[in-house]
N, C-alpha and C. Protein backbone atom coordinates (compact mmCIF):
# COMPACT_ATOMS: atom_id res chain seq x y z
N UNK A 1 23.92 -6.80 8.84
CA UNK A 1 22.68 -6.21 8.37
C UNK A 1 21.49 -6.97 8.96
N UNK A 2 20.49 -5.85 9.45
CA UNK A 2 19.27 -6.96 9.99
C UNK A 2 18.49 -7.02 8.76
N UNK A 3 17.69 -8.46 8.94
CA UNK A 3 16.73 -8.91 8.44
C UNK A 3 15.60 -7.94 7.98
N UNK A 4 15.06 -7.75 6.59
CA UNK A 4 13.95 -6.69 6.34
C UNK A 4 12.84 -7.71 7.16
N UNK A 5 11.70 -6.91 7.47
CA UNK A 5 10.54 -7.36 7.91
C UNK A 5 9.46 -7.47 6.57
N UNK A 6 8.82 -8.42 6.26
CA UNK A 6 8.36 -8.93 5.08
C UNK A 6 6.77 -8.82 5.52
N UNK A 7 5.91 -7.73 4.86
CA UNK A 7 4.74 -7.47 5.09
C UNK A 7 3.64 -7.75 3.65
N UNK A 8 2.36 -8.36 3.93
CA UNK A 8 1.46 -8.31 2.58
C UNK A 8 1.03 -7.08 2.36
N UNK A 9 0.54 -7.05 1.39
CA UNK A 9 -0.31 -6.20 0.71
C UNK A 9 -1.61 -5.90 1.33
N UNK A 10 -1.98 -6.59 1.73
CA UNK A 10 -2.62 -6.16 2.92
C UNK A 10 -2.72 -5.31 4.78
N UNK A 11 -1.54 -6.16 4.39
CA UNK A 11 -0.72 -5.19 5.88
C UNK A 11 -0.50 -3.74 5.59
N UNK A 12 0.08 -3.80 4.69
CA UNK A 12 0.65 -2.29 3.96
C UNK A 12 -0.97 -0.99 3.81
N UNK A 13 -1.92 -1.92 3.50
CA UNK A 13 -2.89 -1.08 3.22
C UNK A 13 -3.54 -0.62 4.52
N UNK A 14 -3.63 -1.59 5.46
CA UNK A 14 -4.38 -1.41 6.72
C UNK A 14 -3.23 -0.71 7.78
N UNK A 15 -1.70 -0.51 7.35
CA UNK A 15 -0.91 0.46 8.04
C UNK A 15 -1.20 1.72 7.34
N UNK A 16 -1.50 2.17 6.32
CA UNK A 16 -1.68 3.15 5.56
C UNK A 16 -3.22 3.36 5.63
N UNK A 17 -3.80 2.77 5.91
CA UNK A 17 -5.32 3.39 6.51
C UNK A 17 -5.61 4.04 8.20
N UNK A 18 -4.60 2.76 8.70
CA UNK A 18 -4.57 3.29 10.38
C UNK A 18 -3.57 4.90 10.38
N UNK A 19 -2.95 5.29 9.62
CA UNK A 19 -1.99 6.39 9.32
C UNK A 19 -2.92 7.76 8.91
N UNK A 20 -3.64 7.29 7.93
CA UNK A 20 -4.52 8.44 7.41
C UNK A 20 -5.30 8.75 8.53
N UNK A 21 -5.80 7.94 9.23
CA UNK A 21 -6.40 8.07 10.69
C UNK A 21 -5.68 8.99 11.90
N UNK A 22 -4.82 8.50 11.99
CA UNK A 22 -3.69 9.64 12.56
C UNK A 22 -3.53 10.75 12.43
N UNK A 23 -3.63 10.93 10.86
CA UNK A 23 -2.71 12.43 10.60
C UNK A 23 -4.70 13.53 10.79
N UNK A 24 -5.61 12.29 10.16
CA UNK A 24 -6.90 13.59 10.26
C UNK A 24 -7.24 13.64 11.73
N UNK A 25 -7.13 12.70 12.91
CA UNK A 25 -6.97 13.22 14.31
C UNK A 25 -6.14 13.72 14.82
N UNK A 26 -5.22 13.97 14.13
CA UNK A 26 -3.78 14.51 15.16
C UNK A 26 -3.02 14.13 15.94
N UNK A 27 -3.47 12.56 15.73
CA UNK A 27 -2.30 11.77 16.78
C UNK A 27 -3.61 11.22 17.44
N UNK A 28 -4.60 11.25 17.55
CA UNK A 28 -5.49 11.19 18.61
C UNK A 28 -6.28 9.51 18.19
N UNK A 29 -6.38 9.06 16.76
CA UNK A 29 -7.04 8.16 16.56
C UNK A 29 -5.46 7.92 15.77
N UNK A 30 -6.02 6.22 15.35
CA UNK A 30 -4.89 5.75 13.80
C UNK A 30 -4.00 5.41 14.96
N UNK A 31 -2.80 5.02 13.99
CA UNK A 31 -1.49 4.61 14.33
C UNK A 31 -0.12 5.34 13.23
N UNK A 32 0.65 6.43 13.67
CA UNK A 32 1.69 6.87 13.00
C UNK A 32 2.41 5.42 12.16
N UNK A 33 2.47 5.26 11.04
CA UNK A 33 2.90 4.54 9.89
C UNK A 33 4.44 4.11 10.51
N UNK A 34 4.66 2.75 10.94
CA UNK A 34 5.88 2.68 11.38
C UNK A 34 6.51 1.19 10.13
N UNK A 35 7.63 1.39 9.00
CA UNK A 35 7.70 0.73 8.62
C UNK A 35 9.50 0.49 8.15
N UNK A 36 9.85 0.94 9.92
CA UNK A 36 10.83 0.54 9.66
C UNK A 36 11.49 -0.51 9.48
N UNK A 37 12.85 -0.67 9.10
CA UNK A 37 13.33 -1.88 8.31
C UNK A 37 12.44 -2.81 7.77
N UNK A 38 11.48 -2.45 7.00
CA UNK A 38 10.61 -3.09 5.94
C UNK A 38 11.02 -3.22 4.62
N UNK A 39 10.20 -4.59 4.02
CA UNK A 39 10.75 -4.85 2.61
C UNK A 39 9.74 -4.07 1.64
N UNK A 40 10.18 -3.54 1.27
CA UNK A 40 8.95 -2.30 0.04
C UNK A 40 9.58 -2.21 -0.93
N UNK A 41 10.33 -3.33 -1.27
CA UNK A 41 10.91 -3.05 -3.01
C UNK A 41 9.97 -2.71 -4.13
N UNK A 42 9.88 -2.17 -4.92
CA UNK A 42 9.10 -2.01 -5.93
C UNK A 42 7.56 -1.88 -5.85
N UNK A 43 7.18 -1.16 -4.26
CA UNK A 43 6.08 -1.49 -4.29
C UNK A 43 5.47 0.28 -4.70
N UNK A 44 3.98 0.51 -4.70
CA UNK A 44 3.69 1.51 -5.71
C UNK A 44 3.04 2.25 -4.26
N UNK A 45 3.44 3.86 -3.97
CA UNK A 45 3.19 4.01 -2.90
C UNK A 45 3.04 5.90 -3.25
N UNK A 46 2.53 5.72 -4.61
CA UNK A 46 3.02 7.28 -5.32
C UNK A 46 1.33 7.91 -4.65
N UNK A 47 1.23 9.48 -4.71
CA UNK A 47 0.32 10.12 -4.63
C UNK A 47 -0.03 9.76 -2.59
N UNK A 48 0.37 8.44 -2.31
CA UNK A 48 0.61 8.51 -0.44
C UNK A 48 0.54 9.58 0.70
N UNK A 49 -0.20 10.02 1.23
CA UNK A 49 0.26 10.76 2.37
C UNK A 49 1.12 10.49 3.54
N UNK A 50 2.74 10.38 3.29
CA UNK A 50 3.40 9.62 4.69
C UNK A 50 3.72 10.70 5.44
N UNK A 51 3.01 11.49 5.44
CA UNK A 51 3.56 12.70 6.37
C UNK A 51 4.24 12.14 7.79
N UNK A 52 5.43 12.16 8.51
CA UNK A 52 6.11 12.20 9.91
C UNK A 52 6.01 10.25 9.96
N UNK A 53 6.28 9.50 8.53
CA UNK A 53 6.18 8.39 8.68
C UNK A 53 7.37 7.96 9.15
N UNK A 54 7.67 6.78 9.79
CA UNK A 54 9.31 5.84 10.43
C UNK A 54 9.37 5.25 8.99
N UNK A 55 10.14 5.17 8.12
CA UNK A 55 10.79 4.67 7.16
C UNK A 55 12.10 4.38 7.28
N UNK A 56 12.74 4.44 8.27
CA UNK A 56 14.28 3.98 8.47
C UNK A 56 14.52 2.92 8.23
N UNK A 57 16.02 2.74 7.78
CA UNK A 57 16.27 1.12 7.16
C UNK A 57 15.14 0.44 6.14
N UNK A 58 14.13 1.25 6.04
CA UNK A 58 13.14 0.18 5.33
C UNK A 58 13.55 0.11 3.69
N UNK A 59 13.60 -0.85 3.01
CA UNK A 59 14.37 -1.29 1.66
C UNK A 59 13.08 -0.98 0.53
N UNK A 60 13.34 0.50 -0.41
CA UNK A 60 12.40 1.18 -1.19
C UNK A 60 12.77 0.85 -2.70
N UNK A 61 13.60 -0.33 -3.02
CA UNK A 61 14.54 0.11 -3.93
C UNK A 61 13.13 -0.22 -4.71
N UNK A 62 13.53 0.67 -6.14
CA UNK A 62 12.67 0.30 -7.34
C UNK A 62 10.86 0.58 -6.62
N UNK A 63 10.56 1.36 -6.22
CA UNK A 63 10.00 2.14 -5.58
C UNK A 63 9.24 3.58 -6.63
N UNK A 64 8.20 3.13 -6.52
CA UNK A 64 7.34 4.71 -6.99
C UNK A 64 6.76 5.13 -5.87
N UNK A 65 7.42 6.62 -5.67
CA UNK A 65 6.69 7.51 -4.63
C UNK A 65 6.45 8.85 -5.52
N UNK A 66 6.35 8.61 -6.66
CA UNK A 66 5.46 10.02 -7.16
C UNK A 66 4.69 10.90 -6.22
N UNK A 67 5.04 11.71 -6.42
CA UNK A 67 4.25 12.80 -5.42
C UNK A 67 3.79 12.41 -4.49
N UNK A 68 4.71 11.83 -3.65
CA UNK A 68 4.06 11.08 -2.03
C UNK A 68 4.86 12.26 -1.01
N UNK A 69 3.67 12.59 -0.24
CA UNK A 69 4.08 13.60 0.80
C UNK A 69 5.27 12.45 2.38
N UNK A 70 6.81 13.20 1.67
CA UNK A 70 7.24 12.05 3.20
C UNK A 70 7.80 13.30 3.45
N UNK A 71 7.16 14.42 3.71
CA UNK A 71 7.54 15.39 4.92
C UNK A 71 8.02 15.35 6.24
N UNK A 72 8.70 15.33 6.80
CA UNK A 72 9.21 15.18 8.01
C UNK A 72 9.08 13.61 8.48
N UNK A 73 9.47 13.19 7.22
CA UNK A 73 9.47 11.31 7.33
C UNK A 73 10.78 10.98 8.04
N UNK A 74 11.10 10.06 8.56
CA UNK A 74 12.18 9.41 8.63
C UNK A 74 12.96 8.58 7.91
N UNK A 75 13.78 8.62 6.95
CA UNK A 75 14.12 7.57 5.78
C UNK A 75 15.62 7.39 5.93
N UNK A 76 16.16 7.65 7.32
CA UNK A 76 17.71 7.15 7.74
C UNK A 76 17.94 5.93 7.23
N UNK A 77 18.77 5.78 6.36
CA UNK A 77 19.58 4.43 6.22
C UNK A 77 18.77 3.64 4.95
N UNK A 78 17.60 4.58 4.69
CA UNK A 78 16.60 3.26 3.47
C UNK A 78 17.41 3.54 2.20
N UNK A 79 17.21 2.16 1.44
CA UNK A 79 16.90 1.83 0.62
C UNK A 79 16.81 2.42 -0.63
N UNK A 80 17.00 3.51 -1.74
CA UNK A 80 16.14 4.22 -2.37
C UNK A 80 17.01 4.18 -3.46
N UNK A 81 17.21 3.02 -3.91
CA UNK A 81 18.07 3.18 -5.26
C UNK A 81 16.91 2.66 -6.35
N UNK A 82 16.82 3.57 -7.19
CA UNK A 82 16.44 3.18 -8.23
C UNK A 82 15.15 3.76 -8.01
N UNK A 83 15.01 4.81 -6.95
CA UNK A 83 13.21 4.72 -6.72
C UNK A 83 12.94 6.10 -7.48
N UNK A 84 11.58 5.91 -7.75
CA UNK A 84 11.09 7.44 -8.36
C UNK A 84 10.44 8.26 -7.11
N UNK A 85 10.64 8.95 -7.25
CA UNK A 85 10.53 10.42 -5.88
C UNK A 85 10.38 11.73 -6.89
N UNK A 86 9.26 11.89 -8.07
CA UNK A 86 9.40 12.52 -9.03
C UNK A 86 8.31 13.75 -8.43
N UNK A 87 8.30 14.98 -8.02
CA UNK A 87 7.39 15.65 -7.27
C UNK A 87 7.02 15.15 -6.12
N UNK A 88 8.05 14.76 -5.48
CA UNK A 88 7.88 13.90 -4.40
C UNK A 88 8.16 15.28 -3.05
N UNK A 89 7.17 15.54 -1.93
CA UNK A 89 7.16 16.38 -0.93
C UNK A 89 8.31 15.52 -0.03
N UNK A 90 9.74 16.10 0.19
CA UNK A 90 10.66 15.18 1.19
C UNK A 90 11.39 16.79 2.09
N UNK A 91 10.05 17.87 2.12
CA UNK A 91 11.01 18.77 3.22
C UNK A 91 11.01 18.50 4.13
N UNK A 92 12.28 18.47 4.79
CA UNK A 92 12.92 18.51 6.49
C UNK A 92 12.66 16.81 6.46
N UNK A 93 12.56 16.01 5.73
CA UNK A 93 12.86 14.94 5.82
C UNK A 93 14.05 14.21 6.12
N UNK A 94 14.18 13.25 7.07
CA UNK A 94 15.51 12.56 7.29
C UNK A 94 16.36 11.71 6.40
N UNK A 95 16.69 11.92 5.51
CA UNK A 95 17.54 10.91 4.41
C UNK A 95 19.17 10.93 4.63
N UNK A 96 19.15 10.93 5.95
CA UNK A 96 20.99 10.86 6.19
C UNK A 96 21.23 9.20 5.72
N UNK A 97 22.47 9.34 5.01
CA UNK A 97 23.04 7.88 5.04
C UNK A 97 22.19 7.08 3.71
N UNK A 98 20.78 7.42 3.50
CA UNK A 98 20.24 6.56 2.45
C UNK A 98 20.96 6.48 1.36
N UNK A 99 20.77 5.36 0.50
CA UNK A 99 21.15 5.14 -0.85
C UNK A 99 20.17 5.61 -1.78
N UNK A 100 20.56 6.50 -2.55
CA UNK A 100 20.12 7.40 -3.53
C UNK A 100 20.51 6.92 -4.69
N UNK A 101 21.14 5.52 -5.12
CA UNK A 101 21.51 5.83 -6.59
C UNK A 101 20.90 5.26 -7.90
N UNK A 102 20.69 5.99 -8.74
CA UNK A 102 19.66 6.01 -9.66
C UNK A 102 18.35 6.60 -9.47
N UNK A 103 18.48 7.26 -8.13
CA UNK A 103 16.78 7.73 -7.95
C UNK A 103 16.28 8.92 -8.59
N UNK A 104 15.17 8.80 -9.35
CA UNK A 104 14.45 10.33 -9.86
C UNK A 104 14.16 11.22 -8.87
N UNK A 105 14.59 12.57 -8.79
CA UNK A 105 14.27 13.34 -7.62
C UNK A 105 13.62 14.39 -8.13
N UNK A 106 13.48 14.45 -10.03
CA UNK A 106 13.23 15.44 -10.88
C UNK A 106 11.81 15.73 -9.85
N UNK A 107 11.83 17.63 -10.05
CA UNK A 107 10.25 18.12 -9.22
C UNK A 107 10.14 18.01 -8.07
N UNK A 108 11.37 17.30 -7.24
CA UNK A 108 10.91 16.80 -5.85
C UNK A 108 11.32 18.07 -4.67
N UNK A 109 10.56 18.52 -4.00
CA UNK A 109 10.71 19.01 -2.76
C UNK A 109 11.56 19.13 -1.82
N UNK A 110 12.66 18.92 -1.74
CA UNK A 110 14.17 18.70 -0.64
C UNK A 110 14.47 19.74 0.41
N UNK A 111 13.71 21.02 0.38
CA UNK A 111 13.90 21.65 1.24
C UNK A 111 14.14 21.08 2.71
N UNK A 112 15.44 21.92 3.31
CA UNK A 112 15.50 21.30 4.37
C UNK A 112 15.87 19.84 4.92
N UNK A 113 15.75 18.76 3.87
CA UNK A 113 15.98 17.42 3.97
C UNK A 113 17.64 17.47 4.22
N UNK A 114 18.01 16.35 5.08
CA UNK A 114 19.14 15.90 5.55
C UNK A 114 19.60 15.03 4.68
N UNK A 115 20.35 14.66 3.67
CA UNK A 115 20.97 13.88 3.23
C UNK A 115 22.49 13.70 3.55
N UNK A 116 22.41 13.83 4.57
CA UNK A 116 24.63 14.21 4.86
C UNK A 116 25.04 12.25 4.70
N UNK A 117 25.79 11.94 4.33
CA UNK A 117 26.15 10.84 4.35
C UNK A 117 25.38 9.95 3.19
N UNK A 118 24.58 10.26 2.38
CA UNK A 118 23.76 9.32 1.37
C UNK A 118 24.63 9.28 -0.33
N UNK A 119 24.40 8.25 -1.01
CA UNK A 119 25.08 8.00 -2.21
C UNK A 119 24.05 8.66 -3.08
N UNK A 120 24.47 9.44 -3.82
CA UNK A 120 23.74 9.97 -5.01
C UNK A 120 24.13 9.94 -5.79
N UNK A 121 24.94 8.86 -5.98
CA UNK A 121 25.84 8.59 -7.94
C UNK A 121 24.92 8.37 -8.52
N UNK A 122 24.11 9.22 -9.60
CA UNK A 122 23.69 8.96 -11.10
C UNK A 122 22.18 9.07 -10.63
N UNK A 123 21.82 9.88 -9.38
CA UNK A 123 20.67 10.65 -8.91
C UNK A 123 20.34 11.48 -10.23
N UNK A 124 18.78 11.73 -10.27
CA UNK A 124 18.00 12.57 -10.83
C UNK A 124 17.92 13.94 -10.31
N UNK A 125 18.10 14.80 -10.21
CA UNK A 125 18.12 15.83 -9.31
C UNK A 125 17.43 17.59 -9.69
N UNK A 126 17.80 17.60 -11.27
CA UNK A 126 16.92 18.43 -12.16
C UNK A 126 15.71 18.58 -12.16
N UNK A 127 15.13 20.03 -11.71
CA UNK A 127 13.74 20.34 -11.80
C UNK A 127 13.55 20.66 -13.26
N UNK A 128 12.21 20.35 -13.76
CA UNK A 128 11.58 20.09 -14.91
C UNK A 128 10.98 21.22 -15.07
């Protein structure tokens, strides 16, 4: 297993500002949100716009993404046990292979999302 990459709270905010920059130019200003194999345990990331973010390998466990748009995110291989994803936008999102267990998915968006290979023992999965 590689090493998570260990970012402040500050980093996190100024990748998530250079991102919002991105998505309102179109690629043209900002920097697409790259946070793969990152440590984001428990960090609070709900109401987020990660639209087409790299989240692979990155470690979400215990994780609020309340209604965070990860539309056409990448989330191969993360992390996501225990996380809330409660009205969470994850269509056509990549979640092959992630760990799902214990995660709230209640309300959440899955259209289209790839989960082939992910653990979902004792997943939330019921719309409300």
């Amino acid at each position: 297993m590689t090493k998570l990459k260990i970012i402040t709270k500050d980093e996190l905010k100024l990748i998530l500002i250079e991102h919002e920059k991105w998505l309102k130019g179109i690629g043209k200003e900002g920097k697409r949100a790259d946070l793969r194999n990152t440590d984001l345990r428990s960090v609070d990331l709900s109401g987020v716009n990660l639209y087409r973010a790299r989240l692979a390998d990155a470690d979400l466990s215990g994780a609020d993404l309340t209604k965070t748009v990860l539309r056409e995110a990448d989330l191969k291989g993360a992390d996501l046990t225990n996380t809330i994803l409660t009205g969470t936008n994850l269509v056509n999102a990549d979640m092959s292979y992630t760990d799902l267990r214990g995660a709230d998915l209640r309300g959440a968006n899955v259209t289209g999302a790839d989960a082939k290979g992910s653990d979902t023992r004792g997943t939330s999965l019921i719309s409300g």
